[in-house]
N, C-alpha and C. Protein backbone atom coordinates (compact mmCIF):
# COMPACT_ATOMS: atom_id res chain seq x y z
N UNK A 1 108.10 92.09 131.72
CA UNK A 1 107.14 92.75 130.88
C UNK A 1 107.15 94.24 131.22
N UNK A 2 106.95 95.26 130.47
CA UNK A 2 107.28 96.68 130.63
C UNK A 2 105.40 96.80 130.28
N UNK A 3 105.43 98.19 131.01
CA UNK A 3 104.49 98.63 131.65
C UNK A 3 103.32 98.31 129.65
N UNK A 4 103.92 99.24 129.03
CA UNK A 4 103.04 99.09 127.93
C UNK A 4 102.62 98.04 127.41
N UNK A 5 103.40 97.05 127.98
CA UNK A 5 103.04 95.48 127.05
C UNK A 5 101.92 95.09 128.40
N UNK A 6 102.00 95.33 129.19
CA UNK A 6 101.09 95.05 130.11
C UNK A 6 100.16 95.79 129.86
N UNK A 7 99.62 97.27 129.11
CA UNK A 7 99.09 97.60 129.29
C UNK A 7 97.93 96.91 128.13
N UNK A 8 98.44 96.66 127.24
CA UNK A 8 98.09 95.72 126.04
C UNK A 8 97.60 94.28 126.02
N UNK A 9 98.02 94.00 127.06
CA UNK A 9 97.64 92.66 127.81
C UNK A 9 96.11 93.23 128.67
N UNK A 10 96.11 93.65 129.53
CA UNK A 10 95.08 94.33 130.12
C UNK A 10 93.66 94.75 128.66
N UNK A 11 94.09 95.59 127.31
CA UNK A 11 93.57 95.80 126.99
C UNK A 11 92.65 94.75 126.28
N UNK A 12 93.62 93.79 125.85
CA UNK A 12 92.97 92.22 125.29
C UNK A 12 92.29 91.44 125.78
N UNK A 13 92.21 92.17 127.29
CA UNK A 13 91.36 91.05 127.95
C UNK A 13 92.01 90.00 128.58
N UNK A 14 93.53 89.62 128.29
CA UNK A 14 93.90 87.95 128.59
C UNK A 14 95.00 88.26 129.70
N UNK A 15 94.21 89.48 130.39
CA UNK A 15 95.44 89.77 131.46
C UNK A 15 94.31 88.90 132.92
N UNK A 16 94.72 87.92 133.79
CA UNK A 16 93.63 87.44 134.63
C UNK A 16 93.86 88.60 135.80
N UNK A 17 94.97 88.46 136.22
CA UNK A 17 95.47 89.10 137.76
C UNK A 17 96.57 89.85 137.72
N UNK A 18 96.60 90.82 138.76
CA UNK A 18 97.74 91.26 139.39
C UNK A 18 97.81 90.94 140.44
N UNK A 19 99.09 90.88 140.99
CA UNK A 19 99.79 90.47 142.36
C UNK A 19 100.72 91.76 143.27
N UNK A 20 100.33 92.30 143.83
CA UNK A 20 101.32 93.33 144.70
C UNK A 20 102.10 92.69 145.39
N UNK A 21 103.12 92.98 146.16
CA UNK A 21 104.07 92.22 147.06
C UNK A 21 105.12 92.64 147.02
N UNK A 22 105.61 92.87 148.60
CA UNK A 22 106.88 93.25 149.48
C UNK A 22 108.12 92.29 148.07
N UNK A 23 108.75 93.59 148.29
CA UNK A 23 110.03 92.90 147.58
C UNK A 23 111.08 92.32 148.84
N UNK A 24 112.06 91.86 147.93
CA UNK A 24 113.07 91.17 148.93
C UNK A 24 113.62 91.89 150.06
N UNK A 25 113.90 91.64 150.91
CA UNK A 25 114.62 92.55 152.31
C UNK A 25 113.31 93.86 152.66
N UNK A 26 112.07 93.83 152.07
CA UNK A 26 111.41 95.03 152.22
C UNK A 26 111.74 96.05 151.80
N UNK A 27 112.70 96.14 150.78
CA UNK A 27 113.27 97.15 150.35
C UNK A 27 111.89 97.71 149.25
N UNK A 28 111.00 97.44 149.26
CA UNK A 28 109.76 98.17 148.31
C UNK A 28 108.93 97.29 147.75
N UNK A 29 107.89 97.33 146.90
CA UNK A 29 106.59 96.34 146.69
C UNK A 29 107.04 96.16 144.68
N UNK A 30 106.85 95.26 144.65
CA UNK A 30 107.11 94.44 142.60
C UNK A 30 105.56 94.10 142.10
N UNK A 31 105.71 94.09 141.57
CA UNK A 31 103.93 93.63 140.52
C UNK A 31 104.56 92.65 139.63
N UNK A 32 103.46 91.51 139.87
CA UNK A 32 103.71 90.05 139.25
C UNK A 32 102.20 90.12 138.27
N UNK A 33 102.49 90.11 137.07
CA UNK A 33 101.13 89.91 135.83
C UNK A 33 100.92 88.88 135.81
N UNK A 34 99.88 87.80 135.82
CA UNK A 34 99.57 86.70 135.73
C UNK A 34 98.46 86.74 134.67
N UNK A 35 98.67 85.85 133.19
CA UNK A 35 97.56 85.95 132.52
C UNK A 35 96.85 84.63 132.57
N UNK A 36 95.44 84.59 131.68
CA UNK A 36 94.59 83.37 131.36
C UNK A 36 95.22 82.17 131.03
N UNK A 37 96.00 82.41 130.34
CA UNK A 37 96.99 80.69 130.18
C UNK A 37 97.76 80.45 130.84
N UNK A 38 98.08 81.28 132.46
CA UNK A 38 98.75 80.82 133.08
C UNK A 38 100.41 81.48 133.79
N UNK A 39 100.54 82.10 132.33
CA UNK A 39 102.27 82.59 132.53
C UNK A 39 101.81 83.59 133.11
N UNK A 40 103.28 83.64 134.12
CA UNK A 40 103.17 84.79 135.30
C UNK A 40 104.85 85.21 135.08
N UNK A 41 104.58 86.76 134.79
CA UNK A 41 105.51 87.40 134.28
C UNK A 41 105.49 89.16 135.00
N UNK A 42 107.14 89.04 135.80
CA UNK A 42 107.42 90.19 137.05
C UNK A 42 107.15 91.87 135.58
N UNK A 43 106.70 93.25 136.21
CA UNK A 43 106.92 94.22 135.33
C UNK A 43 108.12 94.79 135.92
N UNK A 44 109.15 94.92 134.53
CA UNK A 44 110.02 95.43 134.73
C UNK A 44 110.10 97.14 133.92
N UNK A 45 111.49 97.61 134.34
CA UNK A 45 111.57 98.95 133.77
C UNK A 45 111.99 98.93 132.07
N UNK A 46 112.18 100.07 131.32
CA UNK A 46 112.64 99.70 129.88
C UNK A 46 114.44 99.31 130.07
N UNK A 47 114.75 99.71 130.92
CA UNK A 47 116.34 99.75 130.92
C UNK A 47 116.63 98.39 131.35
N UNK A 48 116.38 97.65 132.17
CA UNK A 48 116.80 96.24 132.85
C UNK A 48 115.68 95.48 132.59
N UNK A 49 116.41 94.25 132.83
CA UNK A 49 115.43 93.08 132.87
C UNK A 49 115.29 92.66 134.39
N UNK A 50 115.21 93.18 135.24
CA UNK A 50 115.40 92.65 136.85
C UNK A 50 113.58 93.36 137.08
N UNK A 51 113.32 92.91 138.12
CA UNK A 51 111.84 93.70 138.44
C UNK A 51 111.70 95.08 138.75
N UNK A 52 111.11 95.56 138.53
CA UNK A 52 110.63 97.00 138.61
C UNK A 52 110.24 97.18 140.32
N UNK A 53 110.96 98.08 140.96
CA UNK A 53 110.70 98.08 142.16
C UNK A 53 110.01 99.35 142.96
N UNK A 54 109.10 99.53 143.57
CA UNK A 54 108.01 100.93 143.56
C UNK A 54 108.41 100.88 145.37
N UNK A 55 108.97 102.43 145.79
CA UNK A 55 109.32 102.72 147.33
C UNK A 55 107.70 102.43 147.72
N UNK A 56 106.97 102.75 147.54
CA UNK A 56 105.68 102.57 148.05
C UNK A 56 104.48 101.69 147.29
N UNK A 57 103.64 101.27 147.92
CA UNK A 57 102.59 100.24 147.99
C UNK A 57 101.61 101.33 146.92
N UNK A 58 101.32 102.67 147.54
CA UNK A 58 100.31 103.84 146.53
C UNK A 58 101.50 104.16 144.89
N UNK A 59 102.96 104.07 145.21
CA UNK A 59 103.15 104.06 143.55
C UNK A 59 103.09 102.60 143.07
N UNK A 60 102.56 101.60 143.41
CA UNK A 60 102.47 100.56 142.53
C UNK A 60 101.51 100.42 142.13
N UNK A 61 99.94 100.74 143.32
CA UNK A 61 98.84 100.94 143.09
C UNK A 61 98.56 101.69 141.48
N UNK A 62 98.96 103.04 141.85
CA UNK A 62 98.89 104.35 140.82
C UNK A 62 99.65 103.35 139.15
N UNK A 63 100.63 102.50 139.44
CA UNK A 63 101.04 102.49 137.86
C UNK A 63 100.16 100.95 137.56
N UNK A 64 99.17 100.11 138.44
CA UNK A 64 98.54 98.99 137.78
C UNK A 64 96.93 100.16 137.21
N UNK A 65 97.08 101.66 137.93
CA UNK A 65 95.88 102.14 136.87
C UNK A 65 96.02 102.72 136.22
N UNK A 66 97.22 103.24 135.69
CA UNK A 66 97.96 103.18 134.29
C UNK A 66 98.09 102.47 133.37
N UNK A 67 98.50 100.86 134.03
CA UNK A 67 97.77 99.84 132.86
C UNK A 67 96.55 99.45 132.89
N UNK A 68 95.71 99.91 133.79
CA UNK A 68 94.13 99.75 133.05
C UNK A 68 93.50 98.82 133.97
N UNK A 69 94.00 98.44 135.27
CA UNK A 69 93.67 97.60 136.38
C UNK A 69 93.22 98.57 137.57
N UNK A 70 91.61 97.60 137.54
CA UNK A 70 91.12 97.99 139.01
C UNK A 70 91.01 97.06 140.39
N UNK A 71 91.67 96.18 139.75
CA UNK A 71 91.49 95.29 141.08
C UNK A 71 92.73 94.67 140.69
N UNK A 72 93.64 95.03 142.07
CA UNK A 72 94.53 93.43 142.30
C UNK A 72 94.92 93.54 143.81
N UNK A 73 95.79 92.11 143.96
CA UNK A 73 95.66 91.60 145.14
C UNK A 73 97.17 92.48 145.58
N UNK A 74 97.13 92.32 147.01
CA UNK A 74 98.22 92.60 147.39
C UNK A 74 98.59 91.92 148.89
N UNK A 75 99.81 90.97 148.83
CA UNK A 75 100.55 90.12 149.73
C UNK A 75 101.57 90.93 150.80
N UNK A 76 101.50 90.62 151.77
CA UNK A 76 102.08 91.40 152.92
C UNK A 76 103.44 90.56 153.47
């Protein structure tokens, strides 16, 4: 899901959660969208379909309040 469709999700209301979390090897932190019915879907960039990967924990923070999120969790 790319940032705007998330952000649209968020705006509808039927966004439940976000998820922060260490990517693979620690190489940087991914955001997992989880909505009300359930589907849980990684944000990716416009260019690839692979996950969107942020060097730091404060730029992943900074782009879930871009899509319009004040609260999510984050896994260590």
């Amino acid at each position: 899901m790319q940032e705007r469709d998330a952000r649209l999700l968020s705006e509808s209301g039927e966004l439940d959660k976000i998820i922060i979390r260490q990517a693979e090897e620690n190489v940087g932190w991914t955001i997992k969208l989880v909505s009300k019915s359930g589907s849980e879907q990684m944000l990716h960039s416009k260019r690839s379909k692979s996950p969107r990967i942020f060097k730091t924990s404060d730029a992943s923070l900074r782009c879930c309040q871009r899509i319009g999120i004040n609260e999510a969790n984050v896994l260590l």
